[in-house]
N, C-alpha and C. Protein backbone atom coordinates (compact mmCIF):
# COMPACT_ATOMS: atom_id res chain seq x y z
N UNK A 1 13.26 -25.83 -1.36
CA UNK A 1 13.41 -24.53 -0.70
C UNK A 1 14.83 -23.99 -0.91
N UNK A 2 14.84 -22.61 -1.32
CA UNK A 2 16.38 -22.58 -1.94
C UNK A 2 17.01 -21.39 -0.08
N UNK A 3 18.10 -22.27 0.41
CA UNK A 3 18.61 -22.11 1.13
C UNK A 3 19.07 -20.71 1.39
N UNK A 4 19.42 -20.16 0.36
CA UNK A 4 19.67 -18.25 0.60
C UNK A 4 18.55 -17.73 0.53
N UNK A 5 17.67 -17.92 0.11
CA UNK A 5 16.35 -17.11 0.86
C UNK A 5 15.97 -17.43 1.63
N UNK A 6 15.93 -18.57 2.47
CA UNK A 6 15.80 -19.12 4.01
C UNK A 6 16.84 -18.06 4.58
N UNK A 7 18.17 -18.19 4.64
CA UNK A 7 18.81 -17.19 4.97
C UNK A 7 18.35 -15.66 5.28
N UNK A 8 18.63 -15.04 3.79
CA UNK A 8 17.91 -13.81 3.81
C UNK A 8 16.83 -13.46 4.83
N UNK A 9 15.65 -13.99 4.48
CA UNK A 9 14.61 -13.87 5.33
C UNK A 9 15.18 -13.94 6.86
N UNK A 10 15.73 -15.04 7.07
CA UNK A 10 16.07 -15.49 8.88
C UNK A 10 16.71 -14.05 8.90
N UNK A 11 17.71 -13.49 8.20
CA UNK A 11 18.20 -12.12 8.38
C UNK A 11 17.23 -10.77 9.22
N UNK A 12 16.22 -11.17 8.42
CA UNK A 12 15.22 -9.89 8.15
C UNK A 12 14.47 -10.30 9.91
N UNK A 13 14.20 -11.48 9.83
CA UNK A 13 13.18 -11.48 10.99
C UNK A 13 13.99 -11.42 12.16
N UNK A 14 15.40 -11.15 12.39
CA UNK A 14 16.57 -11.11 13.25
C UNK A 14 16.80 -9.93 13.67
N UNK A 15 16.64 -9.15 12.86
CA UNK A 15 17.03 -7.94 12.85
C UNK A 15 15.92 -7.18 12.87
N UNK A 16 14.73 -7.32 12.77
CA UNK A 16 13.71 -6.81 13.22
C UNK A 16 13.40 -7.16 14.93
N UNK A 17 13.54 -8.35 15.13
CA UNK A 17 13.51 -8.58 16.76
C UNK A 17 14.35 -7.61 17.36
N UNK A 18 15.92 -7.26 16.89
CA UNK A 18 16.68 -6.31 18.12
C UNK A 18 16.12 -5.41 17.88
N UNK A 19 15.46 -4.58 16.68
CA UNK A 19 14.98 -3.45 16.67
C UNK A 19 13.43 -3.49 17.47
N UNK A 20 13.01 -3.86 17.37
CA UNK A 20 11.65 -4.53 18.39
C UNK A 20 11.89 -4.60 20.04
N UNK A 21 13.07 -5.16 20.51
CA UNK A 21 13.38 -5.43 21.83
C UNK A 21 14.01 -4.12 22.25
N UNK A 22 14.87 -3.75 21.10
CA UNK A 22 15.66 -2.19 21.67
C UNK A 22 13.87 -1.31 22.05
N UNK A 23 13.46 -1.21 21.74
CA UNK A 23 12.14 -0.40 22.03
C UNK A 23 11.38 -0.33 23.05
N UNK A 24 11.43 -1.83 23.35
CA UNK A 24 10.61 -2.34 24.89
C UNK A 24 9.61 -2.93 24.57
N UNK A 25 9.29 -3.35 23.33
CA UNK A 25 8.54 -3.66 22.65
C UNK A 25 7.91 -5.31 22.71
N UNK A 26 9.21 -6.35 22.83
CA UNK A 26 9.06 -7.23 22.99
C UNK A 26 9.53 -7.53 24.41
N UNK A 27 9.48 -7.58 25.17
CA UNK A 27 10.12 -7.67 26.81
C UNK A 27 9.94 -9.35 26.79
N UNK A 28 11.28 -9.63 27.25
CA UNK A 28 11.71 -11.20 27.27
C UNK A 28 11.25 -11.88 26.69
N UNK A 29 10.90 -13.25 26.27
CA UNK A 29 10.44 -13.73 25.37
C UNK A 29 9.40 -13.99 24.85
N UNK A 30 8.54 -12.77 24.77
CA UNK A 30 7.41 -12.29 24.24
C UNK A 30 7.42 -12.06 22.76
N UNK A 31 5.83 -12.26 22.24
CA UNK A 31 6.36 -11.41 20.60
C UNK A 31 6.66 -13.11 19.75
N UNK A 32 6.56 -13.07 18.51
CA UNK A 32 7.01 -13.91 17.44
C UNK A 32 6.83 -13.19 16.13
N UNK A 33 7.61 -13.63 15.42
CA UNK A 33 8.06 -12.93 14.10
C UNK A 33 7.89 -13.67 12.87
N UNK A 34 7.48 -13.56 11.50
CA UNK A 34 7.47 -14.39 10.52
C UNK A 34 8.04 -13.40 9.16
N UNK A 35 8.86 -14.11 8.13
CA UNK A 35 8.98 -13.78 6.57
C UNK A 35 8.19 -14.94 5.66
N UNK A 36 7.67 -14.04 4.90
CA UNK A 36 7.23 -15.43 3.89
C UNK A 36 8.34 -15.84 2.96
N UNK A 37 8.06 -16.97 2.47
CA UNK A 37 9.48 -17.11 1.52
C UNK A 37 8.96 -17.97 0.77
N UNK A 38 7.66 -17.96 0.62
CA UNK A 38 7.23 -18.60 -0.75
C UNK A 38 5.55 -18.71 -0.42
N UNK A 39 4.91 -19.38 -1.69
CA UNK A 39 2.98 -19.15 -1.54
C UNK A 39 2.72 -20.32 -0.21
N UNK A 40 3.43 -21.29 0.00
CA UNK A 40 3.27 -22.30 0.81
C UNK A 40 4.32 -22.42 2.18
N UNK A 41 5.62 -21.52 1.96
CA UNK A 41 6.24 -21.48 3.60
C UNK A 41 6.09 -20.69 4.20
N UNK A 42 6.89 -19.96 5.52
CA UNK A 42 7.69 -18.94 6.06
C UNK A 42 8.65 -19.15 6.94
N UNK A 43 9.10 -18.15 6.98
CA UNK A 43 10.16 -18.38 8.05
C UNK A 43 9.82 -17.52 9.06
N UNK A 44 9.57 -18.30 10.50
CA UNK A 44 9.27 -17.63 12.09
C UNK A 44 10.28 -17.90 12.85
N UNK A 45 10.04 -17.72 14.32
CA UNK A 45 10.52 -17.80 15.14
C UNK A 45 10.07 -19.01 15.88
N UNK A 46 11.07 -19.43 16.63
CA UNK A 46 11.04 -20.86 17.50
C UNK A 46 10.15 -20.27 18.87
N UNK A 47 9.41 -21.23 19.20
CA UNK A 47 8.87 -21.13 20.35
C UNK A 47 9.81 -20.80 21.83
N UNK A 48 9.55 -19.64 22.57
CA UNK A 48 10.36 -19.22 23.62
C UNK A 48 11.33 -18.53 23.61
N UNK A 49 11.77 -18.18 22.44
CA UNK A 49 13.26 -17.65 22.09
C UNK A 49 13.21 -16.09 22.57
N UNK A 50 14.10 -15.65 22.70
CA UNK A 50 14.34 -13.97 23.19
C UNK A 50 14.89 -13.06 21.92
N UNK A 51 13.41 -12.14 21.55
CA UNK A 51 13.50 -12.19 20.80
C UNK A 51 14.93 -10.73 20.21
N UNK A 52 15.26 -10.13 21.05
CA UNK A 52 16.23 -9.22 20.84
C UNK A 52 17.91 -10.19 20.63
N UNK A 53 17.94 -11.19 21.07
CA UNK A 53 18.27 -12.12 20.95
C UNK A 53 18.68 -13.65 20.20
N UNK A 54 17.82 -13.01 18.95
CA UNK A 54 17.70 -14.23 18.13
C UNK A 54 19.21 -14.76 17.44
N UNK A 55 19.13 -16.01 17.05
CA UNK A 55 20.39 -16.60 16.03
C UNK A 55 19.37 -17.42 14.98
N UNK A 56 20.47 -17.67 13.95
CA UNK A 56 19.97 -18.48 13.01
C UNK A 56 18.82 -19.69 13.11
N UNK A 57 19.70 -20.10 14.43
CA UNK A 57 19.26 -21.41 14.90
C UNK A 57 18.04 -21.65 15.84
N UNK A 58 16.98 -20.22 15.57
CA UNK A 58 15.95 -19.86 16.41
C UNK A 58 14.91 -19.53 15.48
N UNK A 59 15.62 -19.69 14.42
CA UNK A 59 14.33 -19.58 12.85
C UNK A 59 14.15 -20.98 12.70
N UNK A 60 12.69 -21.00 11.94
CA UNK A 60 12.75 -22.38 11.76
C UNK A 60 12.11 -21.90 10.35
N UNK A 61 11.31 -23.25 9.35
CA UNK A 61 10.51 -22.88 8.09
C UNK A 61 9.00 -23.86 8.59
N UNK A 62 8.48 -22.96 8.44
CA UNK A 62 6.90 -23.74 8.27
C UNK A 62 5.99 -23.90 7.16
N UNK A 63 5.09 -24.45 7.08
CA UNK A 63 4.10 -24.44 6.15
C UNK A 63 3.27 -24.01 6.47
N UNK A 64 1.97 -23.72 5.69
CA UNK A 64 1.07 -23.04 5.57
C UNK A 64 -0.36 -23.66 6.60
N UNK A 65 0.06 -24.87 7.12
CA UNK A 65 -1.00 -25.14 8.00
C UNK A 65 0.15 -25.62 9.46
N UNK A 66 1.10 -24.48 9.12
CA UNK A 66 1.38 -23.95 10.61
C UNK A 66 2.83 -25.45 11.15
N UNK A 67 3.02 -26.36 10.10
CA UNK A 67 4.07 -27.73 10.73
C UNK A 67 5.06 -27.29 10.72
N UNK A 68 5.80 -27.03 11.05
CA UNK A 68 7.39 -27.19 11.33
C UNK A 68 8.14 -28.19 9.67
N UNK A 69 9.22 -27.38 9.31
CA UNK A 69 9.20 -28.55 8.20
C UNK A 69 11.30 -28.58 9.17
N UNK A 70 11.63 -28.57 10.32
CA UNK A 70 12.73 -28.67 11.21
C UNK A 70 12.53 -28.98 11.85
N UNK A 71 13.12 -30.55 11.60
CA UNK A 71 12.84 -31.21 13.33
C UNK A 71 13.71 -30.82 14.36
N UNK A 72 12.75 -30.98 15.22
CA UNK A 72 13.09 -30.66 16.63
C UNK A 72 13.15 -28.86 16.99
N UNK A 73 13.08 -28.54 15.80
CA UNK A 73 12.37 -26.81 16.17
C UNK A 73 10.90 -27.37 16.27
N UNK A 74 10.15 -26.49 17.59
CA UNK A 74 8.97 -26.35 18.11
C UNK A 74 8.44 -25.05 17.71
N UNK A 75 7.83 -24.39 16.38
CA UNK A 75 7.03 -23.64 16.24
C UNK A 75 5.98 -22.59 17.35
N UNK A 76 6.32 -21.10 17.58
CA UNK A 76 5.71 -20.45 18.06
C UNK A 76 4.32 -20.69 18.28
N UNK A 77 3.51 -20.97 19.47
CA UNK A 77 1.88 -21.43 19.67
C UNK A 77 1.25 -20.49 18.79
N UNK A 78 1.46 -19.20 18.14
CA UNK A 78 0.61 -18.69 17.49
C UNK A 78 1.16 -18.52 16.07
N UNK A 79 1.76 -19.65 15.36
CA UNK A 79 1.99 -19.79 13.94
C UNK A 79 1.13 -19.85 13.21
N UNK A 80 -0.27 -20.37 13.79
CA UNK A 80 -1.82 -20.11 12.70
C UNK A 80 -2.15 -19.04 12.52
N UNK A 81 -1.72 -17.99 13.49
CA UNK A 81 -2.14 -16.51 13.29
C UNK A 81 -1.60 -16.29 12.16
N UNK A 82 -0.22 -16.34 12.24
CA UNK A 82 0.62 -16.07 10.94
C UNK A 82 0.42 -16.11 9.31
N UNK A 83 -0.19 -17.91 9.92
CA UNK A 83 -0.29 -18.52 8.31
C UNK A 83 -1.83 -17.77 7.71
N UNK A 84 -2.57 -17.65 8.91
CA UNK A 84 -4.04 -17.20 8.35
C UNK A 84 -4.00 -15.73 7.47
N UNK A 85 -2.74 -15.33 7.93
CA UNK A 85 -2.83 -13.76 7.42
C UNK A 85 -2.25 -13.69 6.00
N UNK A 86 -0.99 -14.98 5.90
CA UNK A 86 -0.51 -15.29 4.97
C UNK A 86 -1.80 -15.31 3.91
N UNK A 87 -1.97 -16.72 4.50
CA UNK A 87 -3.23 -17.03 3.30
C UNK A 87 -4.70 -15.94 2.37
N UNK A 88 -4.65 -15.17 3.42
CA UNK A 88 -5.79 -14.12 3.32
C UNK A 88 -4.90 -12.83 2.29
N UNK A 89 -3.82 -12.63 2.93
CA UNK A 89 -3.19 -11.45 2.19
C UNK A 89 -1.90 -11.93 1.08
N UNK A 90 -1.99 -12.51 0.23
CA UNK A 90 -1.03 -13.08 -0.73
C UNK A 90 0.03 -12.21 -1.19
N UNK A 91 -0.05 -10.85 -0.80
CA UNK A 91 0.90 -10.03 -0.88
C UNK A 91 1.93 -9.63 0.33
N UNK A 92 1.38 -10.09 1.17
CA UNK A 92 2.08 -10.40 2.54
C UNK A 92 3.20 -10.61 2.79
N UNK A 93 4.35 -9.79 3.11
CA UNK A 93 5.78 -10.89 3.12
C UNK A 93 6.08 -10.90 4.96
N UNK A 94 5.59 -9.91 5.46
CA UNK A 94 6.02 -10.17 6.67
C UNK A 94 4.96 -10.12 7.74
N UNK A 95 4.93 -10.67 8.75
CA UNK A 95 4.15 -10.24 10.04
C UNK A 95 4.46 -10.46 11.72
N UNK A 96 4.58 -9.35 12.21
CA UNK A 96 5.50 -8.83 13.27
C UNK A 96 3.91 -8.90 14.42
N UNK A 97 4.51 -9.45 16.05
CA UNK A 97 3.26 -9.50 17.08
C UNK A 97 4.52 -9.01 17.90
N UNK A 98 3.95 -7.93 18.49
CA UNK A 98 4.35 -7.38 19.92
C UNK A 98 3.67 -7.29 21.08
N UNK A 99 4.39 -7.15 22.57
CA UNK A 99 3.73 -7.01 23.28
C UNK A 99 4.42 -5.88 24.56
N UNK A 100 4.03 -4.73 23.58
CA UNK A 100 4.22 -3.50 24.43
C UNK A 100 3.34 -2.81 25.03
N UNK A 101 3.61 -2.19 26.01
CA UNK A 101 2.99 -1.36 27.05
C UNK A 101 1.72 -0.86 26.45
N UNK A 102 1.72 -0.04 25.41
CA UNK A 102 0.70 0.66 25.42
C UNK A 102 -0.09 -0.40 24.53
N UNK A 103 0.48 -1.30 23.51
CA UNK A 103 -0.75 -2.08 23.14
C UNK A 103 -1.14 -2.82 24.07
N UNK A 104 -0.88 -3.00 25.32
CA UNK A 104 -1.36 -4.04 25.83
C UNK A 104 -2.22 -3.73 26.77
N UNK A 105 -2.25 -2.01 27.30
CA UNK A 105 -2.87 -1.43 28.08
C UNK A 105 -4.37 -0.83 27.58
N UNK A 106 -3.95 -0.53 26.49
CA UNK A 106 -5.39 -0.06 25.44
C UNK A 106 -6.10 -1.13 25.42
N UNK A 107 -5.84 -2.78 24.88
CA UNK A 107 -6.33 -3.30 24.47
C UNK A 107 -7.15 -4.15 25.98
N UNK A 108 -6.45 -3.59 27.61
CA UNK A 108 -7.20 -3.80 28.21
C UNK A 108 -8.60 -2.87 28.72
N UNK A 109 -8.13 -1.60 28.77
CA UNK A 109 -9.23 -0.95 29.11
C UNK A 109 -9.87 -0.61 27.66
N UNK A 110 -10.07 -1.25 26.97
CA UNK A 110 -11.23 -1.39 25.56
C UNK A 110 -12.31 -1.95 26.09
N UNK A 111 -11.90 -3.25 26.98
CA UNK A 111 -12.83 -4.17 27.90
C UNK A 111 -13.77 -4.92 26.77
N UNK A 112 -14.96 -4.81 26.81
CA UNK A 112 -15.66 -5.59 25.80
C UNK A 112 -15.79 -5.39 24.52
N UNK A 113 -15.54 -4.39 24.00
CA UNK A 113 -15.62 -3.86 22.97
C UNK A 113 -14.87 -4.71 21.62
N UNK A 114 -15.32 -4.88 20.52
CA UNK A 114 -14.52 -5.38 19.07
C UNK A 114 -13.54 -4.66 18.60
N UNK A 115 -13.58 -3.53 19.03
CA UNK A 115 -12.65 -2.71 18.19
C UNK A 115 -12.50 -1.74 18.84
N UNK A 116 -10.69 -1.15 18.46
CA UNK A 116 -10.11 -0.06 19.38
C UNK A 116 -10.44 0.95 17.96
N UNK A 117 -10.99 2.15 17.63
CA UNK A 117 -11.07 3.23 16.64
C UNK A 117 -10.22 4.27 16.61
N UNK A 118 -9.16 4.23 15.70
CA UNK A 118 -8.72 5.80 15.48
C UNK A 118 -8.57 6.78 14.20
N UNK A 119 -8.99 7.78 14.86
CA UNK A 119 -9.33 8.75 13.98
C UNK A 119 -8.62 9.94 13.73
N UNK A 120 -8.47 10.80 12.37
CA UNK A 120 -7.75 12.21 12.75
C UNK A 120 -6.37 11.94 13.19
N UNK A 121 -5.81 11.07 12.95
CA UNK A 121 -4.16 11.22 12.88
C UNK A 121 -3.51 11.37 11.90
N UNK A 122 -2.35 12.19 11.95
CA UNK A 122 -2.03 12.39 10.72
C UNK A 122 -0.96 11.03 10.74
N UNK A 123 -0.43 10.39 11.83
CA UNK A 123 0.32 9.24 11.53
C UNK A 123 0.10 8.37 11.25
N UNK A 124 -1.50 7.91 10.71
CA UNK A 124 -2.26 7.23 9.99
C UNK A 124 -2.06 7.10 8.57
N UNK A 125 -1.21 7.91 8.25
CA UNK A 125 -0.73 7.71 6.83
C UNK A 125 0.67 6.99 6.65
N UNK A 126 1.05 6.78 7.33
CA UNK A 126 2.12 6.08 8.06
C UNK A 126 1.92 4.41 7.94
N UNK A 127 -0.17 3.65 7.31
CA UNK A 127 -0.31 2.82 6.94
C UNK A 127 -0.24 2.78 5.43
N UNK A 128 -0.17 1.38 5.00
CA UNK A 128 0.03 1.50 3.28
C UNK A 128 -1.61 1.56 3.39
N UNK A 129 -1.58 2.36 2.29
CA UNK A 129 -2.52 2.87 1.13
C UNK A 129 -3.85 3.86 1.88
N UNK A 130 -3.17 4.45 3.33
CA UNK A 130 -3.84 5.77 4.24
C UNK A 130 -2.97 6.51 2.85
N UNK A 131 -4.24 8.00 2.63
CA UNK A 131 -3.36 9.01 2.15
C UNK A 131 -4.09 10.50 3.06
N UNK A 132 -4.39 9.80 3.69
CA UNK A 132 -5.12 11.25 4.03
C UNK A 132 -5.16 10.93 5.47
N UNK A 133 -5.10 12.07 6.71
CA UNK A 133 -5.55 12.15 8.50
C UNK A 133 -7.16 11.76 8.55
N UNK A 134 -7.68 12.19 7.66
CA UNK A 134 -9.25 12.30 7.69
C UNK A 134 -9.84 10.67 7.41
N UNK A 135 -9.40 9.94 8.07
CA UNK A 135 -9.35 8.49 7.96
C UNK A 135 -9.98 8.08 9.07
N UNK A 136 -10.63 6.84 9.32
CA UNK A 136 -10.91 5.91 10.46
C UNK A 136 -10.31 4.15 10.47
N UNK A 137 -9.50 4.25 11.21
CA UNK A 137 -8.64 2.90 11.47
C UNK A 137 -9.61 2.00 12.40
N UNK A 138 -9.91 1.17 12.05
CA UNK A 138 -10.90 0.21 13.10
C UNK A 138 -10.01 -1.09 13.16
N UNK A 139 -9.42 -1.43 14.38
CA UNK A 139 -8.32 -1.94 15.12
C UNK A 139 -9.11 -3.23 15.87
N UNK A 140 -9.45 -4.70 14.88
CA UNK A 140 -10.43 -5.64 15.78
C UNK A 140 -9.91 -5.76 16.92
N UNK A 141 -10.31 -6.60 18.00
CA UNK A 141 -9.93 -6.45 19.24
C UNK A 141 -10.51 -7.85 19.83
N UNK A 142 -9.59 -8.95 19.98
CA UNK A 142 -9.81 -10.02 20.25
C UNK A 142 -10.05 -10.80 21.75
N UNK A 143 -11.03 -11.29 22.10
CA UNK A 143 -10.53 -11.79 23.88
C UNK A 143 -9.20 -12.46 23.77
N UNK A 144 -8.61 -12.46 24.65
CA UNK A 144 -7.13 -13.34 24.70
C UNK A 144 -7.56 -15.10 25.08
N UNK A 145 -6.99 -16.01 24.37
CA UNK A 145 -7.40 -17.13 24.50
C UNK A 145 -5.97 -18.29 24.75
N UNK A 146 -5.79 -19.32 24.95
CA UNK A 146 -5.32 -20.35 24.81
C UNK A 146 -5.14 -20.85 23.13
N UNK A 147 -6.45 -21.00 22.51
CA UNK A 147 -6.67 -21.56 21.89
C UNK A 147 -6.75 -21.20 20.58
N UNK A 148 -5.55 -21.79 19.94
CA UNK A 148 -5.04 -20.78 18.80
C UNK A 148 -6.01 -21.23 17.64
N UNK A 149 -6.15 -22.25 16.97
CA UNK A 149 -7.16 -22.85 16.14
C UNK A 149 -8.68 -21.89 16.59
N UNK A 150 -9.21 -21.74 17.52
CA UNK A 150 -10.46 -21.12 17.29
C UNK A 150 -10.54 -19.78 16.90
N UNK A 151 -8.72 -19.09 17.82
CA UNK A 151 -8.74 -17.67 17.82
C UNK A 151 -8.26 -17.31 16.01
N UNK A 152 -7.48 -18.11 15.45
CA UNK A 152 -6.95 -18.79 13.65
C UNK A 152 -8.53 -18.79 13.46
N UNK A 153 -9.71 -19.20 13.83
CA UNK A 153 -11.05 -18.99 12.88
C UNK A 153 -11.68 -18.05 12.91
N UNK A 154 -11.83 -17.63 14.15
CA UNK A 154 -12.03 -15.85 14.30
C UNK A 154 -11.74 -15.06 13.86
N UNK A 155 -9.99 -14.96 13.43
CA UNK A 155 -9.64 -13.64 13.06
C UNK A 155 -9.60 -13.71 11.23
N UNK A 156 -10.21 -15.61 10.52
CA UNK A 156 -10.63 -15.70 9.51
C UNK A 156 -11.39 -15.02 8.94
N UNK A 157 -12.68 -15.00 9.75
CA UNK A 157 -13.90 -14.34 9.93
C UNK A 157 -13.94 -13.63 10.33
N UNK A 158 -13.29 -12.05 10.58
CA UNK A 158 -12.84 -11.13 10.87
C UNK A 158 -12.57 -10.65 9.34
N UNK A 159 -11.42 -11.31 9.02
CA UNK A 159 -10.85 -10.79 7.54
C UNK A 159 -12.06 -11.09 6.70
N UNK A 160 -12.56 -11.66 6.28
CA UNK A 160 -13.37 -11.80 5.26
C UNK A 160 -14.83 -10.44 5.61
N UNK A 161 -15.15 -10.10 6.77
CA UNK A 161 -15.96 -9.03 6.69
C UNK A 161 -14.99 -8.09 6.85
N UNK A 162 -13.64 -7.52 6.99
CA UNK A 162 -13.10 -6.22 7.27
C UNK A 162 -11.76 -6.70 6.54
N UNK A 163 -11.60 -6.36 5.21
CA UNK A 163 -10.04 -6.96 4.58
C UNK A 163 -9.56 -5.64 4.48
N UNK A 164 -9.73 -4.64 4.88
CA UNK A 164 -8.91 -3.38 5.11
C UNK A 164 -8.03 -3.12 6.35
N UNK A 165 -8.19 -3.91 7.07
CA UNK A 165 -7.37 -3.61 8.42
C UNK A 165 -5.92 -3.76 8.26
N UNK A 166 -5.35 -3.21 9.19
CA UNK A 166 -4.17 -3.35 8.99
C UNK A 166 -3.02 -3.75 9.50
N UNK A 167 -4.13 -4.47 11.10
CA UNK A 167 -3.51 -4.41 12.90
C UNK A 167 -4.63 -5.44 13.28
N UNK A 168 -4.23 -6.33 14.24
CA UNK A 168 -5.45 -6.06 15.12
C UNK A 168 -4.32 -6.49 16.71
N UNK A 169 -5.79 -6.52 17.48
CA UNK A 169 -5.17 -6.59 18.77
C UNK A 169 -5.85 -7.90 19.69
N UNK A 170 -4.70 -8.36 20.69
CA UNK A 170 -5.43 -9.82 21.27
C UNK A 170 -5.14 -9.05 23.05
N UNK A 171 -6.27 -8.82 23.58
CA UNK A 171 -6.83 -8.39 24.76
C UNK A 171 -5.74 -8.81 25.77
N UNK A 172 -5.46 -8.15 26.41
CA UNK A 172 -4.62 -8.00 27.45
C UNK A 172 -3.08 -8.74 27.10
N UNK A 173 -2.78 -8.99 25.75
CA UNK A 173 -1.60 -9.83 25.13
C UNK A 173 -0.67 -8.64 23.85
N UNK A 174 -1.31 -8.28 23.45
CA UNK A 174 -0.77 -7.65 22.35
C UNK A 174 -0.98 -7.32 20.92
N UNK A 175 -0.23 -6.42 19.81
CA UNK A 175 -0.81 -6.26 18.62
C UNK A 175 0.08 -7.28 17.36
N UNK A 176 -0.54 -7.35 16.61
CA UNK A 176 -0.46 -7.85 15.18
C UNK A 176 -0.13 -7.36 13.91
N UNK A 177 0.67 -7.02 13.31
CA UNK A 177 0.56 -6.33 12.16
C UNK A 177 1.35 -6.90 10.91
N UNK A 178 1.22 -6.32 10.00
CA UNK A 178 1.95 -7.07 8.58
C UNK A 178 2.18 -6.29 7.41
N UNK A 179 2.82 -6.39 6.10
CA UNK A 179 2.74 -5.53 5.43
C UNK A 179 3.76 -6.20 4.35
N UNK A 180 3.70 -5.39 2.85
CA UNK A 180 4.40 -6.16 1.84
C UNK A 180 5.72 -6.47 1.83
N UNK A 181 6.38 -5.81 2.66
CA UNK A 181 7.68 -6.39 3.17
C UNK A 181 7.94 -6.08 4.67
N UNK A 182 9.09 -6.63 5.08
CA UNK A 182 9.24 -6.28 6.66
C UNK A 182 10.00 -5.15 7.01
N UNK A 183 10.34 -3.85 5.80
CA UNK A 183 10.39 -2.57 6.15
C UNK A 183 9.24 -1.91 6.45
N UNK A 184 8.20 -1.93 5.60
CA UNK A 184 6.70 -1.65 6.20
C UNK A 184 6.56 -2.49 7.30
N UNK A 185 6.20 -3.73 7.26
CA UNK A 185 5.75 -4.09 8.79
C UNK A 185 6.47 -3.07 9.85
N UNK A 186 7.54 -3.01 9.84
CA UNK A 186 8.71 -2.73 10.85
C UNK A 186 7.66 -0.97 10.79
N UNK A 187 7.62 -0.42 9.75
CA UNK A 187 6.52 0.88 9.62
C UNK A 187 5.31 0.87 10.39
N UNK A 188 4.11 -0.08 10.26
CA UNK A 188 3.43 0.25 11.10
C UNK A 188 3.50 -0.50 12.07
N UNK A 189 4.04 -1.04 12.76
CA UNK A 189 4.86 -1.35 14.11
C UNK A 189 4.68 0.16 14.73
N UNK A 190 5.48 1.04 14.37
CA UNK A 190 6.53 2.32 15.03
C UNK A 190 4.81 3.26 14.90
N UNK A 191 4.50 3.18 13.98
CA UNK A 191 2.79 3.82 13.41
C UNK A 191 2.40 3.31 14.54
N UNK A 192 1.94 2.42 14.83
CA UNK A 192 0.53 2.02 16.01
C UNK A 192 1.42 2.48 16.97
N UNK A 193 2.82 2.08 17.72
CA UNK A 193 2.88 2.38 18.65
C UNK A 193 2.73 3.84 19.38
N UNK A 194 2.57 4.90 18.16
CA UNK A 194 2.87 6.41 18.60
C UNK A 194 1.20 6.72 18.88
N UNK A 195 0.76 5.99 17.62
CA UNK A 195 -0.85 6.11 18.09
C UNK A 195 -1.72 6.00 18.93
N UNK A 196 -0.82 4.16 19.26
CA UNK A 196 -1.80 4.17 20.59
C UNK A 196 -1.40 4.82 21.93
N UNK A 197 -0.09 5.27 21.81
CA UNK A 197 0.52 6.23 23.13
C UNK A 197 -0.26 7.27 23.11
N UNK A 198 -0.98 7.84 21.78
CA UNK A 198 -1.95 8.81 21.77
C UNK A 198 -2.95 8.78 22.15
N UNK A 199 -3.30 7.91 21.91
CA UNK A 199 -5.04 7.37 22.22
C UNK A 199 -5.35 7.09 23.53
N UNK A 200 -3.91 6.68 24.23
CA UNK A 200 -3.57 6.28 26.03
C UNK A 200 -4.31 7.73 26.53
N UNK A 201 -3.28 8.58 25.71
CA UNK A 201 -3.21 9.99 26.14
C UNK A 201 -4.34 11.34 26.32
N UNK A 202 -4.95 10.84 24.95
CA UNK A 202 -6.36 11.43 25.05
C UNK A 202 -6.92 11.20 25.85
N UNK A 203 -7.15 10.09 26.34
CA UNK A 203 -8.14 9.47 27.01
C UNK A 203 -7.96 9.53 28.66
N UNK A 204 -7.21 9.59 28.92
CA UNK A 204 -6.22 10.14 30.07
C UNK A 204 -6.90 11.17 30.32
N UNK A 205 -6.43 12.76 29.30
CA UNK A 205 -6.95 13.57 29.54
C UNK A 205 -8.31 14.34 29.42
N UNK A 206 -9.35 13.34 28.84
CA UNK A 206 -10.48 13.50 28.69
C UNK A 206 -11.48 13.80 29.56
N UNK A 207 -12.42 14.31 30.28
CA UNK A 207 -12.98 14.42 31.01
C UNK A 207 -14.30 12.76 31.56
């Protein structure tokens, strides 16, 4: 593993957390962060850490079935999420989980439903490879669980019938997103959040 791109990366996922926490986005030590840094590692975040807050020494490197390759760093409980997305999207370099207000409020009053839908935004282009408002975003929508290995097979089987998504969401916890580097991620981050403040909003005012 060549040590300046461990670096680099720890950079990227550092500096995406204060920009994440400046927002309200991640509120205390909520949220985990990953860079890939090769077909078989990444670099995340340590379990518990704050994430507006981060240091070097709060990255760790993992592998692809989620181990810690730093002892005595304890890996974020949802590093399988990570790696599954890795594995599925090989173009993948980053993937950012928040847990802000409005994703977390949508994704409760969705209630049973698979999926949060949006439509007719023009900030929908705001995802890679949206070119047009006249789009439908279908946003899976997960029960919130404990249990990361089953919720890691679910959202397997998720991707393999819907490999267009671009988000999803874990019920009353928060959203997911990723993208070919962590300037896009960091993109539709700022994308869902305006959306779903929209979608709060419609719905609000809907009859």
């Amino acid at each position: 593993m060549d040590p300046k791109l461990v670096e680099t990366k720890a950079v990227e996922v550092i500096e995406a957390g204060r920009f994440l926490y400046d927002r309200g986005w991640v509120p205390a030590t909520s949220g985990n962060f990953s860079a890939r840094l090769d077909r078989d590692h990444a670099a995340l975040t340590a379990s518990g850490k704050h994430k507006g807050r981060l240091t070097r020494d709060d990255i760790l490197v993992v592998d692809m079935n989620g181990k810690s390759l730093d002892p005595g760093k304890r890996p974020s409980a949802e590093t399988l999420l990570h790696t599954t997305l890795y594995r599925f999207f090989p173009d993948t370099a980053a993937v950012l989980h928040t847990h802000s207000i409005n994703a977390t409020v949508l994704s409760k009053i969705a209630g049973n439903a698979e999926a949060v839908v949006l439509e007719d935004y023009e900030v929908l282009k705001a995802l890679q490879g949206v070119s047009t408002h006249a789009t439908r975003e279908v946003i899976p929508l997960f029960p919130n669980t404990q249990d990361m290995n089953a919720l890691a097979r679910d959202l397997a089987d998720r991707l393999e019938r819907q490999p267009d998504m671009h988000g999803f969401l874990i019920q009353g916890h928060g959203l997911y997103t990723w993208g070919r580097t962590m300037e896009e991620t960091r993109r539709h981050i700022e994308a869902f959040e305006f959306l779903f403040a929209c979608e709060l909003e419609m719905r609000r005012l809907s009859p």
